[in-house]
N, C-alpha and C. Protein backbone atom coordinates (compact mmCIF):
# COMPACT_ATOMS: atom_id res chain seq x y z
N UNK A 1 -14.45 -3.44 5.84
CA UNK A 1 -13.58 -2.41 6.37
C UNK A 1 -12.66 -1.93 5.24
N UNK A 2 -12.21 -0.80 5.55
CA UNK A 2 -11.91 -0.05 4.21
C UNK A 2 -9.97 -0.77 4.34
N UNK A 3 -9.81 -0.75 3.33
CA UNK A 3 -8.06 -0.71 3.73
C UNK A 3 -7.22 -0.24 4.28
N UNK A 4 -7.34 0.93 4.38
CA UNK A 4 -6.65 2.20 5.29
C UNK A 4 -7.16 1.84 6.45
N UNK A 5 -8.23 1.70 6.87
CA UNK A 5 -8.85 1.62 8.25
C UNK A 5 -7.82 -0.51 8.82
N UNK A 6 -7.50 -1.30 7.98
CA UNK A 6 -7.03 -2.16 8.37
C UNK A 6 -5.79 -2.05 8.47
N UNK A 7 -5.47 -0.87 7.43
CA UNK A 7 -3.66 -0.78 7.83
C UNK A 7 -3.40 0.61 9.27
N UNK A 8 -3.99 0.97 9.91
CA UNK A 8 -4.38 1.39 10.95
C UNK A 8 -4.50 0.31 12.02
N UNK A 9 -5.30 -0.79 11.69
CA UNK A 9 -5.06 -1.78 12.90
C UNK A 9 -3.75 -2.70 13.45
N UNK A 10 -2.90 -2.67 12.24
CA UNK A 10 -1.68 -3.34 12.36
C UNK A 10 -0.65 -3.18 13.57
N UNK A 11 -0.75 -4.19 14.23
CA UNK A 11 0.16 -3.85 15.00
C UNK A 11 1.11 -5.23 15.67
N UNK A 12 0.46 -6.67 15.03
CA UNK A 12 1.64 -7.75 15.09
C UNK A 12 1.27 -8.39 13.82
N UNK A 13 2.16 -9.70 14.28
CA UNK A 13 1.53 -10.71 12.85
C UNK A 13 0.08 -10.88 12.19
N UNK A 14 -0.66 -11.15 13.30
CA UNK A 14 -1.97 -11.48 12.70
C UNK A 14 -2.65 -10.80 12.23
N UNK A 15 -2.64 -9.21 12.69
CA UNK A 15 -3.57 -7.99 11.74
C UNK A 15 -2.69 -7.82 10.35
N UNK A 16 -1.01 -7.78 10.44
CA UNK A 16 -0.48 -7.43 9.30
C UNK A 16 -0.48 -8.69 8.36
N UNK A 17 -1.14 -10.04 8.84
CA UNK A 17 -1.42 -10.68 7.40
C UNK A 17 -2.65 -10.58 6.98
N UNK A 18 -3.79 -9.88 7.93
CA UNK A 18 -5.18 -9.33 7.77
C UNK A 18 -4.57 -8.70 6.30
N UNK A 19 -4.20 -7.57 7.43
CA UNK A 19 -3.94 -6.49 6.21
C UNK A 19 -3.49 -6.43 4.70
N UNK A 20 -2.10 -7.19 4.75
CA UNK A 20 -1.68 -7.95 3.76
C UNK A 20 -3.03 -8.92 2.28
N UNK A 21 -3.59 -9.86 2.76
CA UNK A 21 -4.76 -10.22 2.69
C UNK A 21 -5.82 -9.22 1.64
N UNK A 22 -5.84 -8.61 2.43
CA UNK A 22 -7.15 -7.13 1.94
C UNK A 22 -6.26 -6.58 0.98
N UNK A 23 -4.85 -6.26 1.05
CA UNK A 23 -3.93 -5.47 0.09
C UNK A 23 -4.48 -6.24 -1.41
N UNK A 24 -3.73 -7.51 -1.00
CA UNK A 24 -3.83 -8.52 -2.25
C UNK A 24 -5.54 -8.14 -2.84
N UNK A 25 -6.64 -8.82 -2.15
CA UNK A 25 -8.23 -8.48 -2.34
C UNK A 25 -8.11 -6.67 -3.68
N UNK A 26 -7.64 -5.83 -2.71
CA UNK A 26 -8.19 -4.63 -3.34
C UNK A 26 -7.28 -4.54 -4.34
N UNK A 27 -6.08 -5.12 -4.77
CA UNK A 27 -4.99 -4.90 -6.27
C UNK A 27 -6.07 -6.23 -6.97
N UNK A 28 -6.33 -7.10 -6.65
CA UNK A 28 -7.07 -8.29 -7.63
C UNK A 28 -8.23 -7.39 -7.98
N UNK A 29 -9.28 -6.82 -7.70
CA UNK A 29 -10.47 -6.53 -7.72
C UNK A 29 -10.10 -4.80 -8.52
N UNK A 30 -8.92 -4.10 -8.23
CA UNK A 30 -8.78 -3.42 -9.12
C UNK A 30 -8.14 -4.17 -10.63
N UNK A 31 -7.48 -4.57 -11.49
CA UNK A 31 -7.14 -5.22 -11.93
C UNK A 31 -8.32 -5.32 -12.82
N UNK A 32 -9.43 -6.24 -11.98
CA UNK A 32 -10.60 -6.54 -12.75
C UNK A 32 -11.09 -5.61 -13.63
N UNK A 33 -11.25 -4.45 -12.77
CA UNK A 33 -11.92 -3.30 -13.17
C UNK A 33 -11.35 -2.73 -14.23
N UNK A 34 -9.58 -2.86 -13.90
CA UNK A 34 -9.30 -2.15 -15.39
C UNK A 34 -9.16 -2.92 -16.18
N UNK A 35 -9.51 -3.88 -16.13
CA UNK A 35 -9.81 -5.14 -17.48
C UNK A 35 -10.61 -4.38 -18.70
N UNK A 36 -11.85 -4.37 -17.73
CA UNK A 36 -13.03 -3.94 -18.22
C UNK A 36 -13.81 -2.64 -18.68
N UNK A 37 -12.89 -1.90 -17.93
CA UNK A 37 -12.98 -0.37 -18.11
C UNK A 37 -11.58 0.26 -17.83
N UNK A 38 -11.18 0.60 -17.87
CA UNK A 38 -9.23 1.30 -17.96
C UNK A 38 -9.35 2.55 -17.49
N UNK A 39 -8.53 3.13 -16.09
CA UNK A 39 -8.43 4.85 -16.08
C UNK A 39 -7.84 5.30 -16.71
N UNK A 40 -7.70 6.23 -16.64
CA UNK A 40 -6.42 7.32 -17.52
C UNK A 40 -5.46 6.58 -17.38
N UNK A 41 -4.33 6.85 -17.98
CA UNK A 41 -2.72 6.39 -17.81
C UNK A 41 -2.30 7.36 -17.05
N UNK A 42 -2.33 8.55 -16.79
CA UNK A 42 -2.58 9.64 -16.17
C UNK A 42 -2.54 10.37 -14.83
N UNK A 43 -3.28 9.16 -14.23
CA UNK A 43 -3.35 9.49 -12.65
C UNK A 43 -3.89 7.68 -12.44
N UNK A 44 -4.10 7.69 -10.88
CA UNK A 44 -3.89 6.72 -10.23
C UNK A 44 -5.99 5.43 -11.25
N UNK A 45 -5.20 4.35 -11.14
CA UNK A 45 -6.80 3.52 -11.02
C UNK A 45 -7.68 3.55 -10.35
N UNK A 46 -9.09 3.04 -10.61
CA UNK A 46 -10.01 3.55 -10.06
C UNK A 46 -10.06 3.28 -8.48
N UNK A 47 -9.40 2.16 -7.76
CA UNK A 47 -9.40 1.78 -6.75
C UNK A 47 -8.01 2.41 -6.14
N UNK A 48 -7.08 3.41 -6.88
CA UNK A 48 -6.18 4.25 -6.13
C UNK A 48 -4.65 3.84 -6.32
N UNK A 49 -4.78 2.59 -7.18
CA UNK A 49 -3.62 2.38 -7.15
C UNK A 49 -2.13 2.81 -8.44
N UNK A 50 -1.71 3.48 -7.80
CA UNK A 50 -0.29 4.42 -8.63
C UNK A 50 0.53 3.52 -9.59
N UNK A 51 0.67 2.70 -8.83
CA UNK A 51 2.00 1.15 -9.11
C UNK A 51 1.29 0.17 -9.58
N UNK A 52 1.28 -0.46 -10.69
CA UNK A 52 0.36 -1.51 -10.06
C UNK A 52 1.40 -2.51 -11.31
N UNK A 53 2.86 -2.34 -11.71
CA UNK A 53 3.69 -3.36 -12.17
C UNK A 53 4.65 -3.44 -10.81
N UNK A 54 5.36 -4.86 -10.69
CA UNK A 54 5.79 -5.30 -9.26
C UNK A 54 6.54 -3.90 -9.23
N UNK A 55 7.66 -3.93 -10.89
CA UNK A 55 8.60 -3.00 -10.34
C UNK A 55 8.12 -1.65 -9.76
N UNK A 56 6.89 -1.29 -10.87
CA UNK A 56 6.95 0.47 -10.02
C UNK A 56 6.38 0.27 -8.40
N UNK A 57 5.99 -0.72 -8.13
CA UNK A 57 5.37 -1.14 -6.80
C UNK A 57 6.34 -1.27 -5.70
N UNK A 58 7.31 -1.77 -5.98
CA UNK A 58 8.43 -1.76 -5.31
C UNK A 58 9.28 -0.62 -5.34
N UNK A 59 9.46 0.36 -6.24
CA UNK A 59 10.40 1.55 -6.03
C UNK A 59 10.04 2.64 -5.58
N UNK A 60 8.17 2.41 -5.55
CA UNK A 60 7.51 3.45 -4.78
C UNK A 60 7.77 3.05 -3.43
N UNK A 61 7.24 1.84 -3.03
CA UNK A 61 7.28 1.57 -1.56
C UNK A 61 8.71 1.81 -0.56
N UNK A 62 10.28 1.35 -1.71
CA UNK A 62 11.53 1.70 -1.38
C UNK A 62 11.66 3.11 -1.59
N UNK A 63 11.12 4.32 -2.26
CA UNK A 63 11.25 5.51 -2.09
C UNK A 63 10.31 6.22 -1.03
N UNK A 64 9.35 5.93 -0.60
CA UNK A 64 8.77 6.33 0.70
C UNK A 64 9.44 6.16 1.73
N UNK A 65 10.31 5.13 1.79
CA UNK A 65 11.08 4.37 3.08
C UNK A 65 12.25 5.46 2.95
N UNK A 66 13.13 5.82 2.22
CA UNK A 66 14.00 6.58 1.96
C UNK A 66 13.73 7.90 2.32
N UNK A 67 12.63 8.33 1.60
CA UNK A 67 12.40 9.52 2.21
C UNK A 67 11.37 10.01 2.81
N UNK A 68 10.76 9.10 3.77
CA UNK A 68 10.67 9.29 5.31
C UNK A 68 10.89 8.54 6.56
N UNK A 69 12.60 7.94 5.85
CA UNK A 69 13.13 7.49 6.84
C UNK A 69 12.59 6.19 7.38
N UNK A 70 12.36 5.26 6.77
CA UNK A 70 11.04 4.22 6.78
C UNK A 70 9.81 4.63 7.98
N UNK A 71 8.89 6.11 7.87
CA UNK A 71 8.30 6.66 8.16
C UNK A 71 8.43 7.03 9.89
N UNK A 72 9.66 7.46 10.20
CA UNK A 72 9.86 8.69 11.00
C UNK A 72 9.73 9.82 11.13
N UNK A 73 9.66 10.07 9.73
CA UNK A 73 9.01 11.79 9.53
C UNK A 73 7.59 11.55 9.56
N UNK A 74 6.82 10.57 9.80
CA UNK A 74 5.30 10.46 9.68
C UNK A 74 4.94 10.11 11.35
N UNK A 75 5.82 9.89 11.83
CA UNK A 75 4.94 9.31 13.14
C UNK A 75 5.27 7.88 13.53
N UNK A 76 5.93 7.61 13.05
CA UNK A 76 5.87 5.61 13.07
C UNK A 76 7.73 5.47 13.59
N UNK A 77 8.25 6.04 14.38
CA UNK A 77 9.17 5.79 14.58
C UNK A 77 9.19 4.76 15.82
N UNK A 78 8.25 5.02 16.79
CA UNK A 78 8.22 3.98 17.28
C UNK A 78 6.98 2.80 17.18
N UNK A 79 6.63 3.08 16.05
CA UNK A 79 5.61 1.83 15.53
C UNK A 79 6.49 0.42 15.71
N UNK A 80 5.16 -0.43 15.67
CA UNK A 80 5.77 -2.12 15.68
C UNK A 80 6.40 -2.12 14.24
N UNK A 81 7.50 -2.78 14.32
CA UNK A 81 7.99 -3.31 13.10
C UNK A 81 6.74 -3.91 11.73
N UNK A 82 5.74 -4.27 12.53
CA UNK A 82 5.01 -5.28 11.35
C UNK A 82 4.36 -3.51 10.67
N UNK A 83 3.73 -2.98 11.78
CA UNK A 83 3.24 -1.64 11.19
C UNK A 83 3.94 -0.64 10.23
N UNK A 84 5.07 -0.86 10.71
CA UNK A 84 5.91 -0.13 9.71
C UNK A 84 6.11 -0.97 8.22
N UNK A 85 5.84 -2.16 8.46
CA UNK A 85 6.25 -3.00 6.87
C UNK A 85 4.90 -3.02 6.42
N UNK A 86 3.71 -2.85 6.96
CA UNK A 86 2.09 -2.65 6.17
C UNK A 86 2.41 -1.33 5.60
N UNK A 87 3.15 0.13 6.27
CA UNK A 87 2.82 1.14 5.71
C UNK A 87 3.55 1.09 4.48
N UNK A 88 4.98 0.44 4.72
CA UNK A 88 5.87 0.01 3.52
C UNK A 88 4.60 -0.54 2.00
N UNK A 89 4.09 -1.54 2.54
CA UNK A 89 3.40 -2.17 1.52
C UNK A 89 2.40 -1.02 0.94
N UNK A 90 1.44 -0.36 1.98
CA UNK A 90 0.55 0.50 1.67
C UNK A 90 1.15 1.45 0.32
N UNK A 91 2.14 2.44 0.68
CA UNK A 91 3.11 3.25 0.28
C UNK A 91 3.52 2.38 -1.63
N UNK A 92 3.69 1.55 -1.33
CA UNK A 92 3.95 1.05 -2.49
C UNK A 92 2.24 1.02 -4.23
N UNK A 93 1.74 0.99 -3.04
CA UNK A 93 0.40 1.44 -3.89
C UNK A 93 0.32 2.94 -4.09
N UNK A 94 0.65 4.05 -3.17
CA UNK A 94 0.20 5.09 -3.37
C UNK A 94 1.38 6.06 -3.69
N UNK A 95 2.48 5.69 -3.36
CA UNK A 95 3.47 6.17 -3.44
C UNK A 95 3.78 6.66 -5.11
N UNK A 96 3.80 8.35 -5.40
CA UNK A 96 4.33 8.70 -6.44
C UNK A 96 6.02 9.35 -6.14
């Protein structure tokens, strides 16, 4: 299952440490890749990821939360708390 499609299922503990889980899986397995082959510096790695030092990982994921309200402007205002901290995590990968 794709990642997006598991951070879609989140909705208590046990899918959001699924999810969590698969996060970790797809940053290790990118990683690899740019071991071995490197994207641009440019735009995102081959597996999508923007951030991939803790810090820029974390100031993306804390600037998505900021500005969308830890995703009220997206729809998730009344999401489960755990859902809202997967999109947090998600966000931190994609978040420019």
């Amino acid at each position: 299952m794709e990642l997006y499609q598991l951070l879609e299922l989140v909705e208590d503990e046990r899918s959001f440490l699924a999810f969590v889980e698969a996060l970790y899986e797809d940053r290790r397995l990118d990683a690899e890749a740019e071991r071995s082959s490197p994207s641009s510096p440019y735009g995102p790695t081959g597996r999508g990821w923007e951030n991939v030092t803790v810090e820029s990982f974390l100031q993306a994921a804390h600037a998505w939360a900021i500005d969308s309200k830890f995703g009220a402007t997206q729809g998730l205002g009344t999401a489960s708390p755990w859902r809202k901290f997967a999109v947090f995590l998600y966000c931190g990968k994609i978040y420019e």
